[in-house]
C-alpha atoms as a PDB file:
ATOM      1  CA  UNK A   1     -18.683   6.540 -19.544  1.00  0.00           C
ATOM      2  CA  UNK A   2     -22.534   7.226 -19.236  1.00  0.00           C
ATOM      3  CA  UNK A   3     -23.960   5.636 -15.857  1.00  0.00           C
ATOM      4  CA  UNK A   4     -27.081   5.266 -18.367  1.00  0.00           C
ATOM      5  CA  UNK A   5     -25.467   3.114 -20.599  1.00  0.00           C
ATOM      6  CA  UNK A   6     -26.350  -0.326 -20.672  1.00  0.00           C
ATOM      7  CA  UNK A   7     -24.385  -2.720 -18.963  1.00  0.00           C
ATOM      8  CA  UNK A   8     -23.589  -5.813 -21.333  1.00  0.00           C
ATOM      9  CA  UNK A   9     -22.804  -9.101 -20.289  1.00  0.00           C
ATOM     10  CA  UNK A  10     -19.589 -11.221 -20.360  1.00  0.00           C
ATOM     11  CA  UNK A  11     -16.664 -11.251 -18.732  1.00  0.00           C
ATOM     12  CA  UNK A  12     -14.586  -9.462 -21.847  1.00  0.00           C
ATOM     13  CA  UNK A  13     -17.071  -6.569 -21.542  1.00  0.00           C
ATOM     14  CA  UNK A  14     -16.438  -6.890 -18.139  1.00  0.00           C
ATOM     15  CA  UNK A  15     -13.173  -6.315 -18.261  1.00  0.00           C
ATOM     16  CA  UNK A  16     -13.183  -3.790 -21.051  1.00  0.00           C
ATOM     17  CA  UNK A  17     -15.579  -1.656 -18.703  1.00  0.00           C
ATOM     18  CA  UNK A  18     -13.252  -1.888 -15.903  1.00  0.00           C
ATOM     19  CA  UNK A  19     -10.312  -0.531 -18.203  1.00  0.00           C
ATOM     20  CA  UNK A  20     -12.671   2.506 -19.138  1.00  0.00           C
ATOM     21  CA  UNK A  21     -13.358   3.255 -15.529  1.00  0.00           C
ATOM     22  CA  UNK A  22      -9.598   3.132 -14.901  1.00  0.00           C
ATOM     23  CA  UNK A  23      -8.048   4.779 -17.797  1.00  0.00           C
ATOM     24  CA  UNK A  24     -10.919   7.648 -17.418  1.00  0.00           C
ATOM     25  CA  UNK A  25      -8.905   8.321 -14.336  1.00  0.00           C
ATOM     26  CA  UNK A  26      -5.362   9.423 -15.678  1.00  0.00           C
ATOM     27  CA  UNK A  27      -3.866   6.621 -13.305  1.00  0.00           C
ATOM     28  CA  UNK A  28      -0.471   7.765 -14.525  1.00  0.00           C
ATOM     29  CA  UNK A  29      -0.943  11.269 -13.463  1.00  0.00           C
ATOM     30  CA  UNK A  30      -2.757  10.043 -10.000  1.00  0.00           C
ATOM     31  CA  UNK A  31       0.076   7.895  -9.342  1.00  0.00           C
ATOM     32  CA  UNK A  32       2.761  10.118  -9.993  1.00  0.00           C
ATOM     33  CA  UNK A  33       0.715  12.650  -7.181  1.00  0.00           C
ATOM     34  CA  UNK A  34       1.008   9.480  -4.734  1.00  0.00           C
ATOM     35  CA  UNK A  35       4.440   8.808  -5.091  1.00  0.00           C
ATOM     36  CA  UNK A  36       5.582  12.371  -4.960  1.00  0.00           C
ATOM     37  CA  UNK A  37       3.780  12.499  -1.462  1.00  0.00           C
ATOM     38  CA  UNK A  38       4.858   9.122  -0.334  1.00  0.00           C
ATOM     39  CA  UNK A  39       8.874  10.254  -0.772  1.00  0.00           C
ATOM     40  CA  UNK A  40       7.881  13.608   1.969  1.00  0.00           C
ATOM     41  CA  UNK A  41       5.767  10.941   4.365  1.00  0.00           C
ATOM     42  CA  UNK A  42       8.112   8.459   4.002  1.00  0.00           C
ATOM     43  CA  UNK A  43      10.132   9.331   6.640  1.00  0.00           C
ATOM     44  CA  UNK A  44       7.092  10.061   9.681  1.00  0.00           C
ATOM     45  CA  UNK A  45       5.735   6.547   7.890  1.00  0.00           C
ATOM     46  CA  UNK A  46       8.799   4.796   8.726  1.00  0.00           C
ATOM     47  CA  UNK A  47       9.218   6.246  12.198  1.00  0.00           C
ATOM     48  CA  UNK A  48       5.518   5.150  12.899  1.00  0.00           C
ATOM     49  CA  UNK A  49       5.680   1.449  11.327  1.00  0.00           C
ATOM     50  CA  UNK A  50       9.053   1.047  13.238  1.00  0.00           C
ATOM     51  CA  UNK A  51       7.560   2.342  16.809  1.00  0.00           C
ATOM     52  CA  UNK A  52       4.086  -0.101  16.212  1.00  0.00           C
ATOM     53  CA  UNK A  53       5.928  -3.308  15.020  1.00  0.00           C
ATOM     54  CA  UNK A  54       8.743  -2.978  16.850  1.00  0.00           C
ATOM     55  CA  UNK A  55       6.809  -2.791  20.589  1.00  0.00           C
ATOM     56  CA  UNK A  56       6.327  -6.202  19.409  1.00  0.00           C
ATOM     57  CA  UNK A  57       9.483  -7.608  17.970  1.00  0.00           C
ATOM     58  CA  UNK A  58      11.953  -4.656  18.958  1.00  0.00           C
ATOM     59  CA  UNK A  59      12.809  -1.978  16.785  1.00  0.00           C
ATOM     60  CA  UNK A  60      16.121  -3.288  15.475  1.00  0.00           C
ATOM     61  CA  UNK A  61      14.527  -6.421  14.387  1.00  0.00           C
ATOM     62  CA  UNK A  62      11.789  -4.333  12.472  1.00  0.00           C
ATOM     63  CA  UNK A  63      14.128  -2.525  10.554  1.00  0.00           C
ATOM     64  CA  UNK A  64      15.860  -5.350   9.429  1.00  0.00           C
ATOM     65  CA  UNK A  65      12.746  -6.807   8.150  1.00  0.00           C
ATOM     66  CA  UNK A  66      11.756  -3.413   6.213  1.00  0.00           C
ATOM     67  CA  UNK A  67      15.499  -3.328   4.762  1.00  0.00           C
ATOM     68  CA  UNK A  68      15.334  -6.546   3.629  1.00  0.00           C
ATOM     69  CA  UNK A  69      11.991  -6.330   2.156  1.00  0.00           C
ATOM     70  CA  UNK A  70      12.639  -3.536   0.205  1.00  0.00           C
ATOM     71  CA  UNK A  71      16.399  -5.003  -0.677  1.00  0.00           C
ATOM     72  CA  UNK A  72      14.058  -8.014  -2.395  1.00  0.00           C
ATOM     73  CA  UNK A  73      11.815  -5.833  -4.385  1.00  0.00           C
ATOM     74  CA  UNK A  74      14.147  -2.786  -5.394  1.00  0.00           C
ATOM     75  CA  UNK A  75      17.221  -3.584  -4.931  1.00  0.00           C
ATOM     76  CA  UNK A  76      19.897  -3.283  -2.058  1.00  0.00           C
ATOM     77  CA  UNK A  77      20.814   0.814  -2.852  1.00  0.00           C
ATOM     78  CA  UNK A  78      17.531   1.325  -2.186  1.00  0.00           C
ATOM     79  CA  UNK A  79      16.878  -0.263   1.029  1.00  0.00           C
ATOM     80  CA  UNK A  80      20.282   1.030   1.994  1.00  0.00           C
ATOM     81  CA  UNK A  81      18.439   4.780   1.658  1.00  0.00           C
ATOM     82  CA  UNK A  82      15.272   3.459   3.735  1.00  0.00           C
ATOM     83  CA  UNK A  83      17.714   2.724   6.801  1.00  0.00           C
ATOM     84  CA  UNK A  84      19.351   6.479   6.130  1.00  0.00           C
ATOM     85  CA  UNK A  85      16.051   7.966   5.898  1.00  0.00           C
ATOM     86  CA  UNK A  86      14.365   5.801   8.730  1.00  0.00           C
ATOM     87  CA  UNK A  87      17.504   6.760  11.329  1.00  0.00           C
ATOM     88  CA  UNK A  88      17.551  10.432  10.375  1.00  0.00           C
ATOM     89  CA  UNK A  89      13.816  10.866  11.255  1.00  0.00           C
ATOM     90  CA  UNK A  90      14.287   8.901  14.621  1.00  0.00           C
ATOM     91  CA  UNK A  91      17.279  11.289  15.517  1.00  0.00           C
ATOM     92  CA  UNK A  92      14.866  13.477  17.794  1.00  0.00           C
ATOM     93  CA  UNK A  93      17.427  16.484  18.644  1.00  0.00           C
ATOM     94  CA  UNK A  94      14.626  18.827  20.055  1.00  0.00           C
ATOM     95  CA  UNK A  95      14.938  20.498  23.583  1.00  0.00           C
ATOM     96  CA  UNK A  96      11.809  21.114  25.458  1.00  0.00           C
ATOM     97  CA  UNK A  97       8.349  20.512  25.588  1.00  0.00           C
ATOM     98  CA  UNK A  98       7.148  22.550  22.718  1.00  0.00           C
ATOM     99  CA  UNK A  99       9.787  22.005  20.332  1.00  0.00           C
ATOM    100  CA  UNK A 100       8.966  17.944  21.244  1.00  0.00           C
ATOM    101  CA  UNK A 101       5.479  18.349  20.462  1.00  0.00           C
ATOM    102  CA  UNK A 102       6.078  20.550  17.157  1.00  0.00           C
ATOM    103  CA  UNK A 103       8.245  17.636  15.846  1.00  0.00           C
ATOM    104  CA  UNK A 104       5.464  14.939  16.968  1.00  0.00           C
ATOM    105  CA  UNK A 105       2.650  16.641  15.206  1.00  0.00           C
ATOM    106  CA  UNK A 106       4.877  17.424  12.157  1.00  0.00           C
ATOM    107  CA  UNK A 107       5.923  13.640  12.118  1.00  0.00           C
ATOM    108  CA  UNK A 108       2.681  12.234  11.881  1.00  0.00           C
ATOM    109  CA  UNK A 109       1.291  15.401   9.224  1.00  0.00           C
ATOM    110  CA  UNK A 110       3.916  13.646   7.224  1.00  0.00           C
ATOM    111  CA  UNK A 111       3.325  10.146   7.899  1.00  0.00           C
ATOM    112  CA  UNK A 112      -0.570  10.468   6.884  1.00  0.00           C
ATOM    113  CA  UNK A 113       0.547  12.513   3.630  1.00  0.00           C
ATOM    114  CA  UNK A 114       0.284  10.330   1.241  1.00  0.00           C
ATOM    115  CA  UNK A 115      -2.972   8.300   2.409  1.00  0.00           C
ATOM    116  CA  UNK A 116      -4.567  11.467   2.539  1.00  0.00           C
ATOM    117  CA  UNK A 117      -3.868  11.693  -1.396  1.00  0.00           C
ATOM    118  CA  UNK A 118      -4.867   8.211  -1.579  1.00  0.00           C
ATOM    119  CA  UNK A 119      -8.105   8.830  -0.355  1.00  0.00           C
ATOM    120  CA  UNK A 120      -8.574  11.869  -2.390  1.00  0.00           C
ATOM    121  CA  UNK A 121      -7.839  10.004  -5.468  1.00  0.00           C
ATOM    122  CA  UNK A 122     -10.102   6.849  -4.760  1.00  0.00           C
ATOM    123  CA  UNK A 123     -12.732   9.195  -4.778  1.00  0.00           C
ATOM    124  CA  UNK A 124     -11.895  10.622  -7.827  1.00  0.00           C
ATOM    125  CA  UNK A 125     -11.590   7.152  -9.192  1.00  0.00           C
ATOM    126  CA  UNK A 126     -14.924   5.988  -7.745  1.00  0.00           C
ATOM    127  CA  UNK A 127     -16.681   9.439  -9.149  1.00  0.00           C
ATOM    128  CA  UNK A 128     -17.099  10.674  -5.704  1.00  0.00           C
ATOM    129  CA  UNK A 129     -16.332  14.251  -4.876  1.00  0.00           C
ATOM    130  CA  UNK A 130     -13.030  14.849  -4.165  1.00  0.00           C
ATOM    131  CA  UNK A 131     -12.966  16.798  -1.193  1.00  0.00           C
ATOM    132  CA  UNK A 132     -10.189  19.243  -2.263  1.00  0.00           C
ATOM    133  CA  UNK A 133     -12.213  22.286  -1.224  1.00  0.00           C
ATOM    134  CA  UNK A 134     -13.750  20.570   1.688  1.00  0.00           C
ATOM    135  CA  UNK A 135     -13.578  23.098   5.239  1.00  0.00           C
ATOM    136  CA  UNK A 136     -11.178  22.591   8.219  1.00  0.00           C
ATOM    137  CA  UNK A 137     -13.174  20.052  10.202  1.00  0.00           C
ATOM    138  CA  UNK A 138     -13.316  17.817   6.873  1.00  0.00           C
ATOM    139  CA  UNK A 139      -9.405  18.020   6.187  1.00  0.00           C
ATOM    140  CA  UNK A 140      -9.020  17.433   9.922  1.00  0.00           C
ATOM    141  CA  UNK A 141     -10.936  14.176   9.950  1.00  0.00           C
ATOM    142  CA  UNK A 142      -9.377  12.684   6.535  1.00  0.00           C
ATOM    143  CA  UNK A 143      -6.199  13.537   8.380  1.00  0.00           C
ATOM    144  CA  UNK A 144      -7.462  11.253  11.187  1.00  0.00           C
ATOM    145  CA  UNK A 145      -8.707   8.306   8.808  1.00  0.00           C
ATOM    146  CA  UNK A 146      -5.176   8.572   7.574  1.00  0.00           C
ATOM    147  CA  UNK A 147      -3.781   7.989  10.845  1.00  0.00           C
ATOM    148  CA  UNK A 148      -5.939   4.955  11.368  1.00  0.00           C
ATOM    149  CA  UNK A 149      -4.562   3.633   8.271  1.00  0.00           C
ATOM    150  CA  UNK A 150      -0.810   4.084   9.201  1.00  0.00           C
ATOM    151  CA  UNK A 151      -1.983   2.573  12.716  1.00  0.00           C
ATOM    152  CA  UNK A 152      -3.670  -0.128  10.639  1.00  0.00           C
ATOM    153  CA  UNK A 153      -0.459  -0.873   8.580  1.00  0.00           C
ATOM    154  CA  UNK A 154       1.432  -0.823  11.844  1.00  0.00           C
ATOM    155  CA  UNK A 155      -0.422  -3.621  13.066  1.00  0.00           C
ATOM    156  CA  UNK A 156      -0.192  -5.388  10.249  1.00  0.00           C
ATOM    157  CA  UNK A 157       3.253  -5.489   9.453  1.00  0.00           C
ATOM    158  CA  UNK A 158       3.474  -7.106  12.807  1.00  0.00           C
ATOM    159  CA  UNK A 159       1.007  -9.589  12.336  1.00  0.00           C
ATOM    160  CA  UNK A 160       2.256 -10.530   8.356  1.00  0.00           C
ATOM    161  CA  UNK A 161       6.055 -10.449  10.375  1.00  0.00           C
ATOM    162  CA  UNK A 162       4.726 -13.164  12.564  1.00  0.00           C
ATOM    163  CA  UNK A 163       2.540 -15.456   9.803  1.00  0.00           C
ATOM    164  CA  UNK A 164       6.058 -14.916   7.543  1.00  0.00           C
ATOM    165  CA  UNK A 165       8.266 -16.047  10.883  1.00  0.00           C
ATOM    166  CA  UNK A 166       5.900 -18.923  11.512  1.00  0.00           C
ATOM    167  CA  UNK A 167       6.357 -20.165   7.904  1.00  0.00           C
ATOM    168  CA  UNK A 168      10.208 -19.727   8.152  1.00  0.00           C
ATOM    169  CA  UNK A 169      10.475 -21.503  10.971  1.00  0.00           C
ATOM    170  CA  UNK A 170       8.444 -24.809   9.496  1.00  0.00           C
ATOM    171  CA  UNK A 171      10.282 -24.170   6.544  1.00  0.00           C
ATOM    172  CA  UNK A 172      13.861 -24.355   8.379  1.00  0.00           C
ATOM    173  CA  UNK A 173      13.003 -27.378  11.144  1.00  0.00           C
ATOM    174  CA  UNK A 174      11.464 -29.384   7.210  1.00  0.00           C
ATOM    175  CA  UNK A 175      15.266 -29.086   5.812  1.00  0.00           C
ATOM    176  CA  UNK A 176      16.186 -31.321   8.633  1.00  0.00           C
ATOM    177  CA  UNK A 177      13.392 -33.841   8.005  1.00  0.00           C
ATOM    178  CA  UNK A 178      13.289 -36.320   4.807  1.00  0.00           C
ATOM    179  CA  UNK A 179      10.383 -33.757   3.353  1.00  0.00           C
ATOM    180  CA  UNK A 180       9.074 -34.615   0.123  1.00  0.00           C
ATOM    181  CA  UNK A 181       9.098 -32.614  -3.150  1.00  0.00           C
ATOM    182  CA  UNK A 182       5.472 -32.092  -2.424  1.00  0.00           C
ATOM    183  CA  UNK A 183       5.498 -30.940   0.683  1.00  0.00           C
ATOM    184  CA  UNK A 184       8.141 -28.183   0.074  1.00  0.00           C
ATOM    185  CA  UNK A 185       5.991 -26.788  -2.562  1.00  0.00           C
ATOM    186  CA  UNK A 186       2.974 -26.741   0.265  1.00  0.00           C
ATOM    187  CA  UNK A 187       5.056 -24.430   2.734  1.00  0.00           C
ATOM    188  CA  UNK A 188       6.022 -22.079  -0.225  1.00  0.00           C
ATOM    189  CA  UNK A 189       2.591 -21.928  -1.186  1.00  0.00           C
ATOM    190  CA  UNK A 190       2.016 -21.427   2.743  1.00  0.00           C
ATOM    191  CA  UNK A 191       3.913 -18.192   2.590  1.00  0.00           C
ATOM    192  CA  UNK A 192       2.377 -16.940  -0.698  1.00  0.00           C
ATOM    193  CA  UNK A 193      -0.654 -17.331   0.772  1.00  0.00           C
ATOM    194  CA  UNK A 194      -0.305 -15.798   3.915  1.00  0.00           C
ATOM    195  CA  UNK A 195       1.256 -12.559   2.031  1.00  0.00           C
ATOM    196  CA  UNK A 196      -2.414 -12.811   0.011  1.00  0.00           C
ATOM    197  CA  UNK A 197      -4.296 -12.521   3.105  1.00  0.00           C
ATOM    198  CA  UNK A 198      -2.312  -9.462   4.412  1.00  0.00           C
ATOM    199  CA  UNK A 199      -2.088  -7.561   1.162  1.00  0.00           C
ATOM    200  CA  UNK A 200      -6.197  -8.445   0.887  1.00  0.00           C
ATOM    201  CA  UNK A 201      -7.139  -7.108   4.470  1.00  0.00           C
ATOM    202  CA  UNK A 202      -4.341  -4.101   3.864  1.00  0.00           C
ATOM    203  CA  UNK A 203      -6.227  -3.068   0.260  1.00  0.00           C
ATOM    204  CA  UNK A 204      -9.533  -3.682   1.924  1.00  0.00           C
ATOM    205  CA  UNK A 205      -9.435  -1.549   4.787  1.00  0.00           C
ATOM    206  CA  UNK A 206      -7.952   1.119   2.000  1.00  0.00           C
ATOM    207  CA  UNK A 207     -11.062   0.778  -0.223  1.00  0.00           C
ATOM    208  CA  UNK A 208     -13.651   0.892   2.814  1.00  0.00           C
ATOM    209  CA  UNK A 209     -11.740   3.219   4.983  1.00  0.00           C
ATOM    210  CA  UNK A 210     -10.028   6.117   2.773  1.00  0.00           C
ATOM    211  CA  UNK A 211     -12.893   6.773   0.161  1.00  0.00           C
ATOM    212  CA  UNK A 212     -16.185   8.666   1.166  1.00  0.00           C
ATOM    213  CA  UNK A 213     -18.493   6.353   0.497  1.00  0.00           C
ATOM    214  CA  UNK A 214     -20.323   3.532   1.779  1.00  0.00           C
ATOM    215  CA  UNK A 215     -19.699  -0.117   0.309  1.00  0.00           C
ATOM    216  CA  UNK A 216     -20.543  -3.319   1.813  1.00  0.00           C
ATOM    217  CA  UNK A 217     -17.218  -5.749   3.020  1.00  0.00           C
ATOM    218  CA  UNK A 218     -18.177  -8.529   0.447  1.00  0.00           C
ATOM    219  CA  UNK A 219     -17.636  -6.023  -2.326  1.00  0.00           C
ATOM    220  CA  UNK A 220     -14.545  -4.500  -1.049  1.00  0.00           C
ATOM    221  CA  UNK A 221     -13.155  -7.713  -0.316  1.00  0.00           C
ATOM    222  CA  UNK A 222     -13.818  -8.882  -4.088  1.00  0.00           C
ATOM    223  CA  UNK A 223     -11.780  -5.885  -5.664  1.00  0.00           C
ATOM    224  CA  UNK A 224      -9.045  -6.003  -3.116  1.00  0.00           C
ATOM    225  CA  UNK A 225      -7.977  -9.441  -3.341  1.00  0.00           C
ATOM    226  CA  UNK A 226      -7.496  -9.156  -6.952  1.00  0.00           C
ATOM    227  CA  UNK A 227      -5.417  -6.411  -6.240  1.00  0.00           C
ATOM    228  CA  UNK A 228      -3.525  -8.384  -3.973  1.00  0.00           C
ATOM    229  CA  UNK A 229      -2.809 -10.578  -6.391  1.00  0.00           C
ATOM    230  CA  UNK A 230      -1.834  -8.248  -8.890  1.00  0.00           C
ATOM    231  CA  UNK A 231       0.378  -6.668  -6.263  1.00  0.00           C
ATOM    232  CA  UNK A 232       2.036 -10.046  -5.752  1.00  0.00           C
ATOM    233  CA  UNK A 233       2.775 -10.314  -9.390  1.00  0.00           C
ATOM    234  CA  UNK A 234       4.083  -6.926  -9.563  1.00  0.00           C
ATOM    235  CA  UNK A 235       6.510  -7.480  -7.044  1.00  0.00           C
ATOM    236  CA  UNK A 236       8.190 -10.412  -9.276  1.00  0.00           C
ATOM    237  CA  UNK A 237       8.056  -8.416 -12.474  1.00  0.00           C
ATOM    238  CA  UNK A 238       8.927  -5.067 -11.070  1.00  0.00           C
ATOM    239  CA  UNK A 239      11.753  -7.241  -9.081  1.00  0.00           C
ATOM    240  CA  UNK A 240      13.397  -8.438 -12.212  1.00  0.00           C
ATOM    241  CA  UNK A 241      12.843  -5.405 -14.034  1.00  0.00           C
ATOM    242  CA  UNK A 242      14.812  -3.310 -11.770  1.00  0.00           C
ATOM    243  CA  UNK A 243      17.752  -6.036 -11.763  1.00  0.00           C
ATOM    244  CA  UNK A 244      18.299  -6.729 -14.912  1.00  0.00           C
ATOM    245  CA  UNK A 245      17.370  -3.106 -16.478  1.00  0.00           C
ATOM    246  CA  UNK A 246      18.831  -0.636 -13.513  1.00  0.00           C
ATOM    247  CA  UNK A 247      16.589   2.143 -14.813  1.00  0.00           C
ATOM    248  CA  UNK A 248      18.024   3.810 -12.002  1.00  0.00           C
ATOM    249  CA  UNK A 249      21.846   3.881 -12.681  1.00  0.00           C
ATOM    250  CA  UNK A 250      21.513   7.463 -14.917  1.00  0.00           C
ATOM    251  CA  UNK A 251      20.343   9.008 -11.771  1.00  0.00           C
ATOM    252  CA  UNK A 252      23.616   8.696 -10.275  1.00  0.00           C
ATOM    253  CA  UNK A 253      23.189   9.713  -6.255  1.00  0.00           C
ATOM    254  CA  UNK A 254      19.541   9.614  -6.603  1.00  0.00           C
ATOM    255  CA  UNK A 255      18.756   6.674  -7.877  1.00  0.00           C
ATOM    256  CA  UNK A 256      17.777   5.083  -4.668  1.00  0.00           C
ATOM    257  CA  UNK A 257      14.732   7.637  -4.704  1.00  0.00           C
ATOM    258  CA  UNK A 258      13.979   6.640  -8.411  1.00  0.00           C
ATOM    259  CA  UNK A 259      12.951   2.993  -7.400  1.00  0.00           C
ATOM    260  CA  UNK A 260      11.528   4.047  -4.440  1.00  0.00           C
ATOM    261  CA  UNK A 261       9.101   6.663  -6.942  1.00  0.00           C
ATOM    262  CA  UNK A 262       9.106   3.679  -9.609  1.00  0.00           C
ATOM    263  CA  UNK A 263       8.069   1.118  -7.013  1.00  0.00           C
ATOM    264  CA  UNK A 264       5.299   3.542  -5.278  1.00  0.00           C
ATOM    265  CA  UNK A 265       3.942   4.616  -9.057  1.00  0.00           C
ATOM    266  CA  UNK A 266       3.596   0.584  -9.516  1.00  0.00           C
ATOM    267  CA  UNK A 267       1.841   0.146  -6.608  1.00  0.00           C
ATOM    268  CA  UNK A 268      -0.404   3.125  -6.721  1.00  0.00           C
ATOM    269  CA  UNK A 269      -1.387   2.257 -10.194  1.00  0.00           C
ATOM    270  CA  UNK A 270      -2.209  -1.490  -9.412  1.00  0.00           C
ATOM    271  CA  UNK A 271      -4.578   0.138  -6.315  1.00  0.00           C
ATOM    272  CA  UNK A 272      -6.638   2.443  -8.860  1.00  0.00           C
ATOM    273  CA  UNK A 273      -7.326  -0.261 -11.146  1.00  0.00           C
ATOM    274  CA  UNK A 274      -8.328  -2.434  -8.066  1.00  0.00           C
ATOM    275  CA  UNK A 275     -10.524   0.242  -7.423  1.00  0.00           C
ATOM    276  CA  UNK A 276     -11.997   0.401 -10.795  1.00  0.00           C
ATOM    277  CA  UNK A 277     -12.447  -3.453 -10.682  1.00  0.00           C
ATOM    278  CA  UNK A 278     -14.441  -3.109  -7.256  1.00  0.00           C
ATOM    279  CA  UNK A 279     -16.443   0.050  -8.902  1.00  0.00           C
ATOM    280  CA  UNK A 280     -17.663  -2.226 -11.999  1.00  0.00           C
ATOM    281  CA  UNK A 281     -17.842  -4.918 -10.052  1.00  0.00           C
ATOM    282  CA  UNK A 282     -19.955  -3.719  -7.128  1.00  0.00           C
ATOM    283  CA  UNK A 283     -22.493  -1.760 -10.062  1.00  0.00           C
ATOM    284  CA  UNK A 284     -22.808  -5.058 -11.885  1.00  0.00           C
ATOM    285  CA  UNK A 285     -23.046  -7.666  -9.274  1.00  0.00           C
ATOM    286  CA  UNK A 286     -23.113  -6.215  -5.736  1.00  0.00           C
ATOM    287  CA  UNK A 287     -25.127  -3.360  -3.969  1.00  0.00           C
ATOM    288  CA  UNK A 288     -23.239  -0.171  -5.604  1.00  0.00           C
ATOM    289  CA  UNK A 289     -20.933   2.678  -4.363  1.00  0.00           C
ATOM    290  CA  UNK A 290     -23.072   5.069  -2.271  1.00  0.00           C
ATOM    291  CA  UNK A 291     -21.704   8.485  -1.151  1.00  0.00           C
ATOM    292  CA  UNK A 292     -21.236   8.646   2.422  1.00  0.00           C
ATOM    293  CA  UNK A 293     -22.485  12.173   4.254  1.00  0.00           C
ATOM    294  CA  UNK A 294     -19.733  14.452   4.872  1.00  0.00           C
END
């Protein structure tokens, strides 16, 4: 699309310029990059998540909570492979000083994988350059905003742990009280909106963090709580999908990685056109997506 052309107004060509932006993108072929990269960092990612949340709540507990996470949204063979994967890469079976810092530094090279390709392909979805060819001091400090972003999901996978814990435990101490129907329905809603504000802050920090370029919070904010709410809605549909369809089962053994690669290609595809939302959105309405110096 031209940047020249002329913007018109209404929310339908709105929305029709937002489905340009994305579909200019290839999201299909973007998101199939991101979820081949998320199955090599997924075990550093795990290790990492489980170490931050779990200084908190203890490491046992947090894998639990991951397990049965992903048992809700793909199914239990899946989550079954997250625990195998997540105990294999804490098995640390090195001798020695150098051999323990080798297996640090390739853990976390792994674990920032695949927001590393994130960020490369919000650029490319915001029109940015994509920093493919960038020198060794470039690479070096995308590999660093990476880490801040695993940190970042760390730390919030503790705090949505705690919101979701607070919630269950008002929930359980109401089924001893004479609650009405009304009330029920305001701690579900509770909990759906709590899992809003985590998903928003999550996809917000990933727009203003990842991508080189400079875009004020209030803008940001706007396109990532839509896609927090797409997310949500994904997780239903994608939920049912995978229950009653088992697109999986012709996989045989590897199926478990199937709906791990269908669930990331979901998500990653929901992000760009989050992305493309906040791009329009920003142009027509907010201050713009300025490069930031490299």
């Amino acid at each position: 699309m031209s940047e020249t052309a002329v913007k018109k107004p209404g929310i339908g060509n709105f929305l029709k310029e937002v489905y340009e932006q994305w579909n200019d993108v290839s999201p299909f072929r973007l998101a199939a990059i991101i979820s081949y990269y998320a199955i090599l960092s997924l075990p550093g990612l795990l290790v990492i998540l489980v170490k931050i949340a779990g200084a908190v709540y203890g490491e046992k507990a947090i894998r639990g909570n991951i397990s049965g996470e992903v048992s809700s949204m793909i199914g239990q063979e899946a989550a079954t492979q997250m625990q195998t994967l997540l105990i294999n890469a804490s098995q640390n079976d090195s001798t020695g000083v150098f051999a323990t810092i080798i297996g640090a530094v390739t853990l976390l090279f792994g674990a920032t994988g695949v927001f590393f390709h994130m960020k490369i392909s919000l650029n490319i979805t915001w029109g940015l350059p994509s920093g493919e060819n960038m020198g060794i001091k470039k690479v070096i400090k995308d590999r660093l905003l990476s880490l801040a972003m695993v940190l970042l999901a760390g730390a919030l996978l503790a705090i949505s742990i705690a919101a979701s814990s607070a919630v269950g435990v008002v929930g359980y101490l109401a089924s001893f009280l004479p609650i009405s129907g009304s009330e029920a329905v305001a701690i579900r809603i509770a909990g759906i909106v709590l899992s809003l504000i985590t998903d928003t802050v999550l996809f917000a920090m990933l727009y203003r963090v990842l991508p080189d370029a400079r875009i004020k919070w209030q803008d940001t904010l706007t396109g990532a709580f839509l896609t927090a709410i797409l997310f949500e809605i994904g997780k239903v549909l994608i939920g049912f999908y995978i229950a009653t369809s088992n697109p999986a089962s012709a996989y045989g053994a590897a199926g478990s990685v199937i709906l791990i690669l269908i669930w990331v290609s979901y998500t990653s595809i929901i992000i760009f056109f989050g992305a493309a939302f906040t791009k329009v959105y920003t142009e027509r309405y907010g201050s713009g997506i300025k490069p930031r110096k490299i």
